[in-house]
C-alpha atoms as a PDB file:
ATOM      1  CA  UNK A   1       0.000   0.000   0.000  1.00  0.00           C
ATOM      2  CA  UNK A   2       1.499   2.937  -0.821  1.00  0.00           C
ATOM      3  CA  UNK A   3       1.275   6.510   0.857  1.00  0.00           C
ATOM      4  CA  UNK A   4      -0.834   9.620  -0.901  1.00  0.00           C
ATOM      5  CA  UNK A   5      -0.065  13.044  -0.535  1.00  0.00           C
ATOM      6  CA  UNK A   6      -2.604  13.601   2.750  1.00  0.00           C
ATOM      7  CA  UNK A   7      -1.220  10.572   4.098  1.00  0.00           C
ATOM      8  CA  UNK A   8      -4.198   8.120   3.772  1.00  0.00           C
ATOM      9  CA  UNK A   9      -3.186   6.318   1.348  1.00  0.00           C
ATOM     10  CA  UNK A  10      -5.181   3.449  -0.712  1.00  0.00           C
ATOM     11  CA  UNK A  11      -8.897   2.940  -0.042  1.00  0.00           C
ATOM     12  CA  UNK A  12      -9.576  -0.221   1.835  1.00  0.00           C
ATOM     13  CA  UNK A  13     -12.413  -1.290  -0.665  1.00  0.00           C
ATOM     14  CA  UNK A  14     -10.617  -0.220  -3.591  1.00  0.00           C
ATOM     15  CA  UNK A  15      -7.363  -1.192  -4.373  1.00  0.00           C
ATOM     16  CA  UNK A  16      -4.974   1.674  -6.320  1.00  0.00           C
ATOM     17  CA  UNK A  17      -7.837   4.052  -5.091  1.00  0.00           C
ATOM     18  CA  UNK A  18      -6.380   6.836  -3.295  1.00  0.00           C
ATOM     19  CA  UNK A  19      -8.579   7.883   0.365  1.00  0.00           C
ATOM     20  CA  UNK A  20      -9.353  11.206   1.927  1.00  0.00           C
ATOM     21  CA  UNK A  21     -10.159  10.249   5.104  1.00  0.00           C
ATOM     22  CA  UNK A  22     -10.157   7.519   7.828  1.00  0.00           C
ATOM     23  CA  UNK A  23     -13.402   5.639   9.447  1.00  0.00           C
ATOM     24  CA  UNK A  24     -13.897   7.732  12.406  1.00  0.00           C
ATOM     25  CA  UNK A  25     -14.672   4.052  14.177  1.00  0.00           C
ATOM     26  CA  UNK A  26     -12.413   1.678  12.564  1.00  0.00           C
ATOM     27  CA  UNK A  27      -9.815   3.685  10.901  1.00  0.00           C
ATOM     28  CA  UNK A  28      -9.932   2.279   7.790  1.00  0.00           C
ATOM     29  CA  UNK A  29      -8.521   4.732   4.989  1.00  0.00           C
ATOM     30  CA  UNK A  30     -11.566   5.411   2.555  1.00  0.00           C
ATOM     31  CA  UNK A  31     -12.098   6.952  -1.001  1.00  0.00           C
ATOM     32  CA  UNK A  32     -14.744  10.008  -1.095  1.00  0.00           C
ATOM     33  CA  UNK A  33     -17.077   6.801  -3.020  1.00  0.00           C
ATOM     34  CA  UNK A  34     -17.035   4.782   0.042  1.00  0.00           C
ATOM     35  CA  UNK A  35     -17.321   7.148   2.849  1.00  0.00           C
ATOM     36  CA  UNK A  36     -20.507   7.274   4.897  1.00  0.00           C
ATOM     37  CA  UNK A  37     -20.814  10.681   6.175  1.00  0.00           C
ATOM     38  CA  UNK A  38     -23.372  11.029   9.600  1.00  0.00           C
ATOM     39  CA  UNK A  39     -24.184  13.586  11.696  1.00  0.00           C
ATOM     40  CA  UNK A  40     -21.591  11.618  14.057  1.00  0.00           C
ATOM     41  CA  UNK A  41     -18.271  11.894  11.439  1.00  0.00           C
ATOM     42  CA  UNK A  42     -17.290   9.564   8.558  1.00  0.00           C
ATOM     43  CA  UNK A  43     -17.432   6.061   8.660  1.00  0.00           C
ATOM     44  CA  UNK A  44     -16.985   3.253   6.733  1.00  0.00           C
ATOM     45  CA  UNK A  45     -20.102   1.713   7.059  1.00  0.00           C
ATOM     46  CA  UNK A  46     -23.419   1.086   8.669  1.00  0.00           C
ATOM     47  CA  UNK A  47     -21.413  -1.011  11.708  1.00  0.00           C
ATOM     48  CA  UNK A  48     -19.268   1.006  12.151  1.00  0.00           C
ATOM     49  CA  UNK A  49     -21.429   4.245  12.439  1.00  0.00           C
ATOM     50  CA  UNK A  50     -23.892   2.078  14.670  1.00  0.00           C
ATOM     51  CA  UNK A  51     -21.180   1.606  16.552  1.00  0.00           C
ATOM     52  CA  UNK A  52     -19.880   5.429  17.162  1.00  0.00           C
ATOM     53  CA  UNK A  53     -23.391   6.637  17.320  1.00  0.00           C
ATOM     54  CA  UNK A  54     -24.615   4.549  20.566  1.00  0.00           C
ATOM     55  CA  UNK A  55     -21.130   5.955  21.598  1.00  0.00           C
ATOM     56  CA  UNK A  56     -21.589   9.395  21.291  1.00  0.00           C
ATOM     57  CA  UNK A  57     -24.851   9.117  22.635  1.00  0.00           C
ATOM     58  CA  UNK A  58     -23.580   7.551  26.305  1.00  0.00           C
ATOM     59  CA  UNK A  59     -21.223  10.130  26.225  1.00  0.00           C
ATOM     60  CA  UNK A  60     -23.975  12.825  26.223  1.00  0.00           C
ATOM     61  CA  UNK A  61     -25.998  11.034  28.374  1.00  0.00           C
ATOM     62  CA  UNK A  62     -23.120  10.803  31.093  1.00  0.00           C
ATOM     63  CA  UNK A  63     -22.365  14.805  30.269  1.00  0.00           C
ATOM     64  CA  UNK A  64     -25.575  15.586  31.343  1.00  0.00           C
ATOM     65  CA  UNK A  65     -26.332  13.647  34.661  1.00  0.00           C
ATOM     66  CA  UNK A  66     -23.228  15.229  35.539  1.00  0.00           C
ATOM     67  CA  UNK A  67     -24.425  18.477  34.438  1.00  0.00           C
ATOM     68  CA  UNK A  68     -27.322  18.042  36.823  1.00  0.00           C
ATOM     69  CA  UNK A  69     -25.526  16.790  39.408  1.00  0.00           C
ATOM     70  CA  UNK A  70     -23.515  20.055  39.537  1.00  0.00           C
ATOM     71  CA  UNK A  71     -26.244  22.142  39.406  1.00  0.00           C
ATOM     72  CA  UNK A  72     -28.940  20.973  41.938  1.00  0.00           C
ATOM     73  CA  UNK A  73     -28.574  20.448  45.707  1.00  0.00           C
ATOM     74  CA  UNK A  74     -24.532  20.941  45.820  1.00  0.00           C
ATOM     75  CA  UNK A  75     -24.699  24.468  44.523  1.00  0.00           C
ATOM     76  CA  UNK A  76     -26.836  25.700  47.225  1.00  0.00           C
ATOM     77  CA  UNK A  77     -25.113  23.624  49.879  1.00  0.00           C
ATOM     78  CA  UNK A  78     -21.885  25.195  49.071  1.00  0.00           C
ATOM     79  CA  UNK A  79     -23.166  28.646  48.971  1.00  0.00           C
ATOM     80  CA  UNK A  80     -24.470  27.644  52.561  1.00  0.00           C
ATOM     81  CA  UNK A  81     -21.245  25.910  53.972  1.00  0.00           C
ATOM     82  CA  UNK A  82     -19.626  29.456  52.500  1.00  0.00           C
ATOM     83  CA  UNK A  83     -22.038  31.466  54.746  1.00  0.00           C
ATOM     84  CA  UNK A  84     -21.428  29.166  57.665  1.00  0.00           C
ATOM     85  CA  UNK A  85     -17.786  30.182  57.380  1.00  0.00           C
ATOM     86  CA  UNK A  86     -18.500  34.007  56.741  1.00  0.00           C
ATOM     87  CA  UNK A  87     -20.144  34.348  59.848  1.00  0.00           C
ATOM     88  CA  UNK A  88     -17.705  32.204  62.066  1.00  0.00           C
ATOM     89  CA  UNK A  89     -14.963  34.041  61.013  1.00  0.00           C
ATOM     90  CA  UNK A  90     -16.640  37.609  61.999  1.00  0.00           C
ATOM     91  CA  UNK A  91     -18.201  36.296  64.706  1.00  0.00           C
ATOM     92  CA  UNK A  92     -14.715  34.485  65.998  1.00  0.00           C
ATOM     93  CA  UNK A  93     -13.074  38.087  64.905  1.00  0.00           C
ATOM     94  CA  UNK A  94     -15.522  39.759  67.162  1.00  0.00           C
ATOM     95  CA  UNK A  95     -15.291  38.191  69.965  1.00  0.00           C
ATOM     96  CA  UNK A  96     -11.355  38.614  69.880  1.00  0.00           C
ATOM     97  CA  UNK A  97     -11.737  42.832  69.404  1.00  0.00           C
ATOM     98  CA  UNK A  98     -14.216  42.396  72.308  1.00  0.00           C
ATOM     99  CA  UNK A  99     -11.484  40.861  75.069  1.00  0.00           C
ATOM    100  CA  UNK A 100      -8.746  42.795  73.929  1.00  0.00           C
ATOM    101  CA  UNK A 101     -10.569  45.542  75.088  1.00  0.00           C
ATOM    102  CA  UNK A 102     -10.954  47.750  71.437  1.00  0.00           C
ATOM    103  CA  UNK A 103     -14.790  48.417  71.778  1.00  0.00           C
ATOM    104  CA  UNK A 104     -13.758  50.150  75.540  1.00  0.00           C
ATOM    105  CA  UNK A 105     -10.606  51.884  73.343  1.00  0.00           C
ATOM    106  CA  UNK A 106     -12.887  52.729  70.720  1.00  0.00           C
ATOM    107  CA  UNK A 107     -15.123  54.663  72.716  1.00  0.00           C
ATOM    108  CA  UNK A 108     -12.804  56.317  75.071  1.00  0.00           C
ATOM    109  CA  UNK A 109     -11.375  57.999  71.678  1.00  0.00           C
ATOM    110  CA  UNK A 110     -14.746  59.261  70.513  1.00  0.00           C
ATOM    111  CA  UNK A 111     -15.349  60.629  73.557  1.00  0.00           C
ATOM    112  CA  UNK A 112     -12.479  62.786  74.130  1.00  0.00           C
ATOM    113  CA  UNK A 113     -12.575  65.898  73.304  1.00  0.00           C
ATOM    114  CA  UNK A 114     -10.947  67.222  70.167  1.00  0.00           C
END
């Protein structure tokens, strides 16, 4: 088999045929006659089509019950988990100023007089 110029070289059905492309599935190299062209990619065949299609379909399938995973109860929970932490922090922040003694400094400077 010898090598074409886009590197396919001979069509599998068609010997001294030079291919354009590959089955998508298989790999096969194909001539533009035997290529089966599908909303999924070029193929070689029915089979092999069949074959890519139920593929590509799983794959979408998967994509989107992950999708929805990501989107439904986990969202909110981390936006509450995030609040949780937010209001430790100020709270634990708070209650530090508070025995250090800055709310008593605080005051004792706004009262003074200027």
């Amino acid at each position: 088999m010898h090598t074409n110029k886009a590197g396919e070289g001979e069509c599998f059905f068609h010997t001294g045929r030079p291919a354009v492309t590959r089955c998508k599935q298989c790999g096969k190299p194909l001539c533009s006659d035997c290529r089966l062209v599908t909303e999924d990619g070029l193929f070689c065949g029915d089979k092999c089509a069949q074959t890519a299609g139920v593929f590509v379909r799983r794959s979408h399938d998967l994509e989107e019950k992950r999708a929805r995973r990501r989107r439904g109860i986990p969202a909110g929970l981390i936006r509450f988990i995030i609040f949780l932490i937010i209001i430790a922090v100020v709270y634990k922040l708070g209650r530090q100023l508070i025995d250090r003694g800055f709310l008593e400094k605080l005051l004792q400077m706004i009262k003074k007089p200027a």
